[in-house]
N, C-alpha and C. Protein backbone atom coordinates (compact mmCIF):
# COMPACT_ATOMS: atom_id res chain seq x y z
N UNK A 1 24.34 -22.62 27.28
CA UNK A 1 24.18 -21.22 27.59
C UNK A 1 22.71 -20.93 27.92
N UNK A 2 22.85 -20.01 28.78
CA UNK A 2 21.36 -19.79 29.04
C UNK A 2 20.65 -18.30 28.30
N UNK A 3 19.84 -18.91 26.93
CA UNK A 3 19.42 -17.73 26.40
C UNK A 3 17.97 -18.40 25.98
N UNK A 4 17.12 -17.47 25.19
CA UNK A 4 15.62 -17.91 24.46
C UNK A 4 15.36 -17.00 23.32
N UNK A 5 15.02 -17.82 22.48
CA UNK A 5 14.50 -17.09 21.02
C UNK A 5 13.51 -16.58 20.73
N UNK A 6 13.03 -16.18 20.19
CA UNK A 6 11.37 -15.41 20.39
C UNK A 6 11.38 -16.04 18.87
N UNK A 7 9.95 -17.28 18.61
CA UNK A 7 10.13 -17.37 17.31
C UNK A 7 8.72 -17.36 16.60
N UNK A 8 7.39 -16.45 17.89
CA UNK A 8 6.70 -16.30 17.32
C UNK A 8 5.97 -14.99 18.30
N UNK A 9 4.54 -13.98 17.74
CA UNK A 9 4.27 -13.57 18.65
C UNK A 9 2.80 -14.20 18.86
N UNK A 10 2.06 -12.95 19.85
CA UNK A 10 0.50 -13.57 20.42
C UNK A 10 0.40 -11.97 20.05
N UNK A 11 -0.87 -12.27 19.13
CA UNK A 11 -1.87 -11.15 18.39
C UNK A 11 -3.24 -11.21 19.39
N UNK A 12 -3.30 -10.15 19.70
CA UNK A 12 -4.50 -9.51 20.41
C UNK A 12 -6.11 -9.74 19.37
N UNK A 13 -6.74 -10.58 19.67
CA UNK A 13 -7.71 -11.13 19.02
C UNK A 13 -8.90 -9.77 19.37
N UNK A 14 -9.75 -9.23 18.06
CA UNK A 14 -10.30 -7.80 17.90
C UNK A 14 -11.95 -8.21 19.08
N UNK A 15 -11.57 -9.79 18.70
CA UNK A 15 -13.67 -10.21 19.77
C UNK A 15 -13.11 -11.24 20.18
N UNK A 16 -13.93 -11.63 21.42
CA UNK A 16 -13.52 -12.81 22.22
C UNK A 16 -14.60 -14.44 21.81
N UNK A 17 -15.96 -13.29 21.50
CA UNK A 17 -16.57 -14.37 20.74
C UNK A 17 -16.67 -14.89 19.58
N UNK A 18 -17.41 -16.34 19.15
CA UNK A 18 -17.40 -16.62 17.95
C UNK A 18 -18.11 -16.02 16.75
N UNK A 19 -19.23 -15.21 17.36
CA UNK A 19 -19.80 -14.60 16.08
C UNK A 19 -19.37 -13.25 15.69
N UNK A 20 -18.90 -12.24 16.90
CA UNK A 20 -17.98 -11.30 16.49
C UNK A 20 -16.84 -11.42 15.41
N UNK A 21 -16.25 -12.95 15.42
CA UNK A 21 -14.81 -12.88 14.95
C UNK A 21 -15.65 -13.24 13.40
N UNK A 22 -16.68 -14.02 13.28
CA UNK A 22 -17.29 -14.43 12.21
C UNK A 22 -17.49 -12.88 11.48
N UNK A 23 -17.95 -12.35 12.23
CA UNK A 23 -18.53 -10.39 11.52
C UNK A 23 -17.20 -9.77 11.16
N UNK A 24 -16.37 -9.84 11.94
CA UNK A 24 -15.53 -9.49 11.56
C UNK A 24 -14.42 -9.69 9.81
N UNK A 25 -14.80 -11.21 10.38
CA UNK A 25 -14.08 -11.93 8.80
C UNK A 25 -14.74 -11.28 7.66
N UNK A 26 -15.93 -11.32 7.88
CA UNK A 26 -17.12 -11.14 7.01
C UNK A 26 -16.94 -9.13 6.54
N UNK A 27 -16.56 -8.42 7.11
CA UNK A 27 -16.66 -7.12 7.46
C UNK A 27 -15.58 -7.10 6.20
N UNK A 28 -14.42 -7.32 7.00
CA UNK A 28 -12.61 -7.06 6.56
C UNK A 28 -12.69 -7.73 5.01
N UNK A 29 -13.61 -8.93 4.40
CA UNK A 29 -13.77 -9.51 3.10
C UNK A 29 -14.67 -8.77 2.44
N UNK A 30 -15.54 -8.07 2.77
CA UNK A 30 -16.70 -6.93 2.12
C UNK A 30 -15.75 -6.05 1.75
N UNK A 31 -15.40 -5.01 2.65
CA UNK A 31 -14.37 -4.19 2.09
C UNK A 31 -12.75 -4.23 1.83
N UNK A 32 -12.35 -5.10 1.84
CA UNK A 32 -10.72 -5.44 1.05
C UNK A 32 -11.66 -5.86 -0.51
N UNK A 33 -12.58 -6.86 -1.03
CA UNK A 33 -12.95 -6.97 -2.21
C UNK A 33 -13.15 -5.43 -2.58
N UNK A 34 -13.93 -4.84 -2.26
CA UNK A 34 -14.64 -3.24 -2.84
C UNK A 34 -13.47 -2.57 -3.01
N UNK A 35 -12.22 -2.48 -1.76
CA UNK A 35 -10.89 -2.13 -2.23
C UNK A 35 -10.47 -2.81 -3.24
N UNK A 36 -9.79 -3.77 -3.61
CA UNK A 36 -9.49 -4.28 -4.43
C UNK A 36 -10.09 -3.99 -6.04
N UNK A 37 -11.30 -4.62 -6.04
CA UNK A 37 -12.50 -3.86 -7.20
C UNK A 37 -12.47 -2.63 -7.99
N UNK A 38 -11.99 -1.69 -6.77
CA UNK A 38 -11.68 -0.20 -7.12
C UNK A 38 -10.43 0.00 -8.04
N UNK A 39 -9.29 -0.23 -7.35
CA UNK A 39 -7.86 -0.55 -7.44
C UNK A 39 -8.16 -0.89 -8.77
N UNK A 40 -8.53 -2.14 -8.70
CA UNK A 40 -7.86 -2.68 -10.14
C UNK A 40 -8.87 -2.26 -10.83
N UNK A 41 -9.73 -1.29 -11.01
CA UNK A 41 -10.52 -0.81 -12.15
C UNK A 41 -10.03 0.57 -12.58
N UNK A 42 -8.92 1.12 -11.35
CA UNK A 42 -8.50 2.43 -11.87
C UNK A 42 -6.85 2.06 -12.81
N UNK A 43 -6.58 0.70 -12.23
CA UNK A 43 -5.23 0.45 -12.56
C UNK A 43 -5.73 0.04 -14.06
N UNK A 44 -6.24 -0.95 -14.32
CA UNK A 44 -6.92 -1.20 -16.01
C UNK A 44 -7.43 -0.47 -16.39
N UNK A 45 -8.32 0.91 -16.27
CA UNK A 45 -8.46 1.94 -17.09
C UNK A 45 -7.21 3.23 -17.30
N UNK A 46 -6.67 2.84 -16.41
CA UNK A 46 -5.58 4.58 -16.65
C UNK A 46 -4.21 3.21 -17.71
N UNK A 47 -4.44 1.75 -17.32
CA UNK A 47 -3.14 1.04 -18.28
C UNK A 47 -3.96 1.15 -20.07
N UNK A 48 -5.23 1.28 -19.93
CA UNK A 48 -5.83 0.74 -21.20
C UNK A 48 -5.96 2.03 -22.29
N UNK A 49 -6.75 2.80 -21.19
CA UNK A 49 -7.52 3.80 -22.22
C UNK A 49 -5.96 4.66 -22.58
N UNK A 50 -5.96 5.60 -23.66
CA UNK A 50 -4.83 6.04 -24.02
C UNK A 50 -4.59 7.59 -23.76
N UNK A 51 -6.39 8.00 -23.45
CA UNK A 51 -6.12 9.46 -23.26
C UNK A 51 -5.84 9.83 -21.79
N UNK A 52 -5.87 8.76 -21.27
CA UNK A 52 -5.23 9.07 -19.59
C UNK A 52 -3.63 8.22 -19.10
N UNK A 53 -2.81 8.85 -20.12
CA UNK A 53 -1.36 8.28 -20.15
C UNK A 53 -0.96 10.22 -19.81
N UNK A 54 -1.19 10.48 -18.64
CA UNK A 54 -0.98 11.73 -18.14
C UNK A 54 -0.32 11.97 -16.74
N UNK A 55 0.60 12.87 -16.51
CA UNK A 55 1.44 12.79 -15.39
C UNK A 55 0.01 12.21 -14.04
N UNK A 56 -0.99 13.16 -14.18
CA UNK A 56 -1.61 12.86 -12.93
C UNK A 56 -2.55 11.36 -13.10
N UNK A 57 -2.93 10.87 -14.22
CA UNK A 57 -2.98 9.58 -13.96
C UNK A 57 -2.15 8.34 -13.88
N UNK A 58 -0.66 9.16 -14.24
CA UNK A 58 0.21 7.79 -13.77
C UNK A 58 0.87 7.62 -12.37
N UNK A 59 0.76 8.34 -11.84
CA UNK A 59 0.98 9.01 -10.93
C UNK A 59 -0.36 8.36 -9.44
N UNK A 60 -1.52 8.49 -9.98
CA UNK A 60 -2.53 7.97 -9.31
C UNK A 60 -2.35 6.53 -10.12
N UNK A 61 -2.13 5.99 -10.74
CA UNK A 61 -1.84 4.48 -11.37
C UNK A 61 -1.15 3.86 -10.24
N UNK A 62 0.07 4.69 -9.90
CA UNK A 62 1.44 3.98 -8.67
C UNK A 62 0.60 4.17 -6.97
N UNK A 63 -0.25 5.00 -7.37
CA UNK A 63 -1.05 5.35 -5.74
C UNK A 63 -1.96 3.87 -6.13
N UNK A 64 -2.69 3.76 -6.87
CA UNK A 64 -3.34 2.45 -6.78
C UNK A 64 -2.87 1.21 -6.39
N UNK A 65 -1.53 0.86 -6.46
CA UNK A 65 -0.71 0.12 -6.90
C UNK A 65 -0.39 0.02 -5.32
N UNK A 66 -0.11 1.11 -4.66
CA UNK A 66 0.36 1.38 -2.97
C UNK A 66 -0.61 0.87 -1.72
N UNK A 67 -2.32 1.39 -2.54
CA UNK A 67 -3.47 0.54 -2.11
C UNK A 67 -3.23 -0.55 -1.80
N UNK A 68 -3.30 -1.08 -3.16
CA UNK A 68 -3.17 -2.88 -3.18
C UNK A 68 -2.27 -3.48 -2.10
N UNK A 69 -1.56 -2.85 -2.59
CA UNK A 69 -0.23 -3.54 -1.51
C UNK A 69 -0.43 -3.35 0.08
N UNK A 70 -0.91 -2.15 0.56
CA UNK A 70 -1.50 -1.73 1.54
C UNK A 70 -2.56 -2.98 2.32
N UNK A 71 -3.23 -2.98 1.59
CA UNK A 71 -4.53 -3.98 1.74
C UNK A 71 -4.08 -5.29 1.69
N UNK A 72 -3.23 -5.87 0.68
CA UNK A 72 -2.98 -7.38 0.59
C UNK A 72 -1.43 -7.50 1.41
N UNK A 73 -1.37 -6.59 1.89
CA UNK A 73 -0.16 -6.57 3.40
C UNK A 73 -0.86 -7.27 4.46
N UNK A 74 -2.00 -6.39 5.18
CA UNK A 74 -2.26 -6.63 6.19
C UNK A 74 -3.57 -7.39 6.52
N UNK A 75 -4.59 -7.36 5.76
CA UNK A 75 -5.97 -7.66 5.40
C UNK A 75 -6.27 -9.30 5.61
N UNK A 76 -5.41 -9.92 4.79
CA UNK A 76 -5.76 -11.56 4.60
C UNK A 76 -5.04 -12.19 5.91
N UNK A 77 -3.70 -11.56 6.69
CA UNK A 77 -3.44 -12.42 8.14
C UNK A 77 -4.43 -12.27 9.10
N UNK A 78 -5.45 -10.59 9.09
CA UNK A 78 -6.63 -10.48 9.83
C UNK A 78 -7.49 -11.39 9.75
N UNK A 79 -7.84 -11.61 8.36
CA UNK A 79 -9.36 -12.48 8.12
C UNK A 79 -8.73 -13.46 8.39
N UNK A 80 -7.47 -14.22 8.43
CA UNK A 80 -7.23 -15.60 8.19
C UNK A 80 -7.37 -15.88 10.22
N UNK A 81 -6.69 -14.62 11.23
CA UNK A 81 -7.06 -15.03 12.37
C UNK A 81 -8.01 -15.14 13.25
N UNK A 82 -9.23 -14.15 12.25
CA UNK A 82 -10.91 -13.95 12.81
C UNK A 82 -11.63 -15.61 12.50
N UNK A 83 -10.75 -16.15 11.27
CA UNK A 83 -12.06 -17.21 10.94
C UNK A 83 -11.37 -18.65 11.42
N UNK A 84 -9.98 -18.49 11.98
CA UNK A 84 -9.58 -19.89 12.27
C UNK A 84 -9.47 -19.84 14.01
N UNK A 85 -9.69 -18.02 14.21
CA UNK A 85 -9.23 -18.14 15.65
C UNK A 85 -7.81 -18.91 16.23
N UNK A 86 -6.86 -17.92 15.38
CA UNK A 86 -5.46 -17.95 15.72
C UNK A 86 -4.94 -16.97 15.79
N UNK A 87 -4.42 -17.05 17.38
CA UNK A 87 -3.74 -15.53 17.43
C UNK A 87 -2.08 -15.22 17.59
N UNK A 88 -1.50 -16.37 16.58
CA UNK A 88 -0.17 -15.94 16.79
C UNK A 88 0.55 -16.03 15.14
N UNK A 89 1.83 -15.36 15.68
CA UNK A 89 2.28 -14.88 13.88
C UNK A 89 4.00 -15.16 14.07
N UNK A 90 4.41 -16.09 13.46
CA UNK A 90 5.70 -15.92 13.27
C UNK A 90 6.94 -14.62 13.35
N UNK A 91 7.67 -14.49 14.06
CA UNK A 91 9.08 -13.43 13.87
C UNK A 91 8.93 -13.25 12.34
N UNK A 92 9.93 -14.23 11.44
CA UNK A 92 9.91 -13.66 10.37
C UNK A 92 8.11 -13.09 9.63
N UNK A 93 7.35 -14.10 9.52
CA UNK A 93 6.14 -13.13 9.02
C UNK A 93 5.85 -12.12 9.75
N UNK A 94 6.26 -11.43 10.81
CA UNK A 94 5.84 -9.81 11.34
C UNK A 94 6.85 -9.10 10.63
N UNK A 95 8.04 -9.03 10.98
CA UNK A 95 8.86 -8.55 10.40
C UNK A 95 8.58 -7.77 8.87
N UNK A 96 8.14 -9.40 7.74
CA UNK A 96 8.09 -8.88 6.43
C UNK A 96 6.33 -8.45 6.26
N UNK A 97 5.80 -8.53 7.30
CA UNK A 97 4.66 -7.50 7.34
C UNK A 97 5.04 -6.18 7.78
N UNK A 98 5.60 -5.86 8.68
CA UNK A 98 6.41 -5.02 9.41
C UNK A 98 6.59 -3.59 8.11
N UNK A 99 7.65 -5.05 7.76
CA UNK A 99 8.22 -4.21 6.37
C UNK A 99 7.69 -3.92 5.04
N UNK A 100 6.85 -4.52 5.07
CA UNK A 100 6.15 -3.95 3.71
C UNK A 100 4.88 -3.18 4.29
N UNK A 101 4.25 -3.38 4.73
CA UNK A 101 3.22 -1.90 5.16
C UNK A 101 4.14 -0.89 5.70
N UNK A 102 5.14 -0.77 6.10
CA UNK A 102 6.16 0.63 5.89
C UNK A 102 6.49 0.99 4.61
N UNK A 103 6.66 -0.26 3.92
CA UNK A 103 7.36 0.23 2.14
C UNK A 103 6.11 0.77 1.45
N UNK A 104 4.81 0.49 1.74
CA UNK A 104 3.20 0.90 1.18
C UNK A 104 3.06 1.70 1.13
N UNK A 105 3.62 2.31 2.93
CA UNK A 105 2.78 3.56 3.37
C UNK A 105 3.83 4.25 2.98
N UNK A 106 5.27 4.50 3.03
CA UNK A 106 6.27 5.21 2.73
C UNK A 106 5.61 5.74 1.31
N UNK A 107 5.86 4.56 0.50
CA UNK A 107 5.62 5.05 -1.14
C UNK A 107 4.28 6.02 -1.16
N UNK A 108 3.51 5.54 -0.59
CA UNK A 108 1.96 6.08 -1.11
C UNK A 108 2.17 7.90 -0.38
N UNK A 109 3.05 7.85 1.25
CA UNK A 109 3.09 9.59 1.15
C UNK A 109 4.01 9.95 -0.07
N UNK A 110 5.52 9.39 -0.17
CA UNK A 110 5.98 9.84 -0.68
C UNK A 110 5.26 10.38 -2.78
N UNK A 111 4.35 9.55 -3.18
CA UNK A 111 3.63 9.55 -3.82
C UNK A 111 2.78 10.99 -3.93
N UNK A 112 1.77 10.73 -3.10
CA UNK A 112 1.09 12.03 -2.94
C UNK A 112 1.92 13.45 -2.78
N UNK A 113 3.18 13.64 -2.22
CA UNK A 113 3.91 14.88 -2.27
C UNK A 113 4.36 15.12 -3.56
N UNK A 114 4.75 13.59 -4.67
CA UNK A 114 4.82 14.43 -6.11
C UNK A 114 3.20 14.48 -6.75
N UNK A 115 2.58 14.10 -6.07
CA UNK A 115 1.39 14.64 -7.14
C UNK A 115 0.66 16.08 -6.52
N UNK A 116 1.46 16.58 -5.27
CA UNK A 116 0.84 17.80 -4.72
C UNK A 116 1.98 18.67 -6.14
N UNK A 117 3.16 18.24 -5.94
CA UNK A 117 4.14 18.79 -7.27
C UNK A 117 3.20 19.19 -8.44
N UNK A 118 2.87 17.88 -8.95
CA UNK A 118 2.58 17.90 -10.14
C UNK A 118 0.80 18.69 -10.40
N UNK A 119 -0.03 19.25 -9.23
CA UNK A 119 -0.77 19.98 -9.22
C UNK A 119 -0.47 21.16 -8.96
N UNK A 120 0.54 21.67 -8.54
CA UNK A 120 1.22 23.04 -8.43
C UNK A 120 1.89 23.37 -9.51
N UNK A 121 2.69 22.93 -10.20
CA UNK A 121 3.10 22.90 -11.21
C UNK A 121 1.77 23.32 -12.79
N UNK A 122 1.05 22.16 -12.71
CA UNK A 122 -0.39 22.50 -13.94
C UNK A 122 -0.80 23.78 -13.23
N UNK A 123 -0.98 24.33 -12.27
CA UNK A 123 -1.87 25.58 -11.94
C UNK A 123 -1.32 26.76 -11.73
N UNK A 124 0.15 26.62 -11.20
CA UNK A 124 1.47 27.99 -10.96
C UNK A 124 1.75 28.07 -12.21
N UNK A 125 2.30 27.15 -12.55
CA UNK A 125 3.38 27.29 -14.02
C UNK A 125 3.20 26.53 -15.48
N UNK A 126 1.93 26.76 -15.73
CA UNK A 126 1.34 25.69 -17.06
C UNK A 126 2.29 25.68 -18.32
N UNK A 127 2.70 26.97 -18.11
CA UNK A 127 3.32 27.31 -19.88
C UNK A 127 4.75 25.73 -19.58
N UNK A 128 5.11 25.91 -18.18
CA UNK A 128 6.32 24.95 -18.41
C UNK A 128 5.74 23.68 -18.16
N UNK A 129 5.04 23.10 -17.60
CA UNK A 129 3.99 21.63 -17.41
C UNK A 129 4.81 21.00 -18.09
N UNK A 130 4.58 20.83 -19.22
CA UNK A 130 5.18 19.88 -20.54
C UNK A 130 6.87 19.84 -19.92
N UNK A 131 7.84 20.74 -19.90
CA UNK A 131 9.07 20.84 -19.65
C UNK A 131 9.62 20.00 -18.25
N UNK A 132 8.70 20.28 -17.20
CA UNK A 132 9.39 20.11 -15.88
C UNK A 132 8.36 18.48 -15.86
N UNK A 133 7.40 18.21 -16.28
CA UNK A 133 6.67 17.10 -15.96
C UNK A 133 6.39 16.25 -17.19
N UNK A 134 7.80 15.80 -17.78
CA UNK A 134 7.09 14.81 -19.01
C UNK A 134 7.30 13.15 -18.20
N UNK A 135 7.28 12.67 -19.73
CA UNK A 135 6.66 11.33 -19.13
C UNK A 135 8.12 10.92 -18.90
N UNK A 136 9.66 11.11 -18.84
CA UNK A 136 11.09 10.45 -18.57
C UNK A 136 10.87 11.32 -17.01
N UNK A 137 10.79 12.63 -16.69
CA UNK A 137 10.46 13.00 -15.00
C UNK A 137 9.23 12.50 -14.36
N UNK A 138 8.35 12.00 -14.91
CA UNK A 138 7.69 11.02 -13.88
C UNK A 138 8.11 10.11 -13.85
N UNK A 139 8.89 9.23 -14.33
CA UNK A 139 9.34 7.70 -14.23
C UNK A 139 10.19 7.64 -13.18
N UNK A 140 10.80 9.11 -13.36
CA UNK A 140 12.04 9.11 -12.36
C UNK A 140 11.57 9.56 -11.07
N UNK A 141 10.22 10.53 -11.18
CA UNK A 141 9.81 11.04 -9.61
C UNK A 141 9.75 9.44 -9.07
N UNK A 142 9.17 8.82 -9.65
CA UNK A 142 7.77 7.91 -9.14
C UNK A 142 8.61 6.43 -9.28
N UNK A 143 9.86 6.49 -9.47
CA UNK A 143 10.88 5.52 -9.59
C UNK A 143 11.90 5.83 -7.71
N UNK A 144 12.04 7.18 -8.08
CA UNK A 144 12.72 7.53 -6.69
C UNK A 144 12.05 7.55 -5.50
N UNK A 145 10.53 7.53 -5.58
CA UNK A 145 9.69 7.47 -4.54
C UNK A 145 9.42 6.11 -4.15
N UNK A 146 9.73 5.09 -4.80
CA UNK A 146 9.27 3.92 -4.86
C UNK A 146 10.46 3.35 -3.85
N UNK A 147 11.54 3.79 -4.36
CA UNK A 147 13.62 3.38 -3.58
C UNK A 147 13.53 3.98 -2.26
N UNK A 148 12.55 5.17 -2.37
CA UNK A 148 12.97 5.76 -1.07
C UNK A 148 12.28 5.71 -0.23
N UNK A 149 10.83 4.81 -0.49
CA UNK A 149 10.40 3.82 0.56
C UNK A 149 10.86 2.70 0.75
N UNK A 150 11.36 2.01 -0.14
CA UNK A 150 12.04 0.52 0.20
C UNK A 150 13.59 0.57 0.88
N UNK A 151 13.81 2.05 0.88
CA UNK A 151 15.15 2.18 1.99
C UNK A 151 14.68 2.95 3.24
N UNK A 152 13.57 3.58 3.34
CA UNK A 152 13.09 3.86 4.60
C UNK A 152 12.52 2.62 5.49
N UNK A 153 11.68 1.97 4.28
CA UNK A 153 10.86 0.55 5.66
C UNK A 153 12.70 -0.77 6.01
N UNK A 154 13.39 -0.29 4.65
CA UNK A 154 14.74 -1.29 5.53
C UNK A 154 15.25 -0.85 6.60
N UNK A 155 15.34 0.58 6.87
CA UNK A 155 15.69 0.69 8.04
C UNK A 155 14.99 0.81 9.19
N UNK A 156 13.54 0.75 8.84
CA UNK A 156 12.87 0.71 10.06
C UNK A 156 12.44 -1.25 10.32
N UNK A 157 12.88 -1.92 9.75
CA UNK A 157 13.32 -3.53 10.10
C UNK A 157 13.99 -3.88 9.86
């Protein structure tokens, strides 16, 4: 039969020269570490300390968490094609890049709309705070936000 598979693509390289792609590596590893650094210093202080076990720091705990993932999605196939000067990427690895920087970015808006909640809520309606925002309704906001990016990026691959 006459058909063809597509079983990889060709990535548009950001410099054509060698010391650009070198700056580049060098650039994208400066700041993914400082990201990273950040991340996991807000994720080990809001897991450690005890007086920030609070809707809006757990809440920014799962936004940290969306970072990471964000960053260690897309970040290391960049640096890995600036410093070996390779510009092609497997079907399946686009795909499950594809799909997880949709599941990142899904979670992290869907994220921020309950913590616009959960700041309307402390400033409209304090007396109920405690009632409408304990710690079993954040598990569940921030549980359902989590499903309802990993069924939005499935259907967008």
């Amino acid at each position: 039969s006459n058909s063809s598979f597509i079983t990889q693509f060709l990535l548009l390289a950001f410099a054509d020269t060698r010391e650009l792609q070198l700056l580049h590596f060098w650039l994208f590893l400066g700041i993914s570490l400082a990201a990273l650094l950040g991340n996991g210093l807000i994720l080990s202080a809001v897991a450690c300390d005890h007086h920030l076990h609070t809707p809006m720091y757990f809440f920014l705990l799962n936004l940290s968490l969306t970072d990471l993932g964000s960053i260690c999605t897309t970040v290391p196939k960049a640096m890995h094609n600036s410093l070996w000067d390779n510009t092609d990427i497997s079907y399946a690895g686009c795909a499950a890049q594809v799909f997880l920087l949709i599941f990142f970015l899904r979670a992290e808006f869907y994220l921020l709309t309950i913590m616009c909640y959960d700041r309307y809520v402390s400033i409209c309606k304090p007396l109920h705070y405690g009632t409408l925002l304990g710690s079993r309704a954040c598990a569940h906001m921030a549980a359902a936000a989590w499903a309802t990016a990993f069924l939005n990026a499935l259907l967008h691959t």
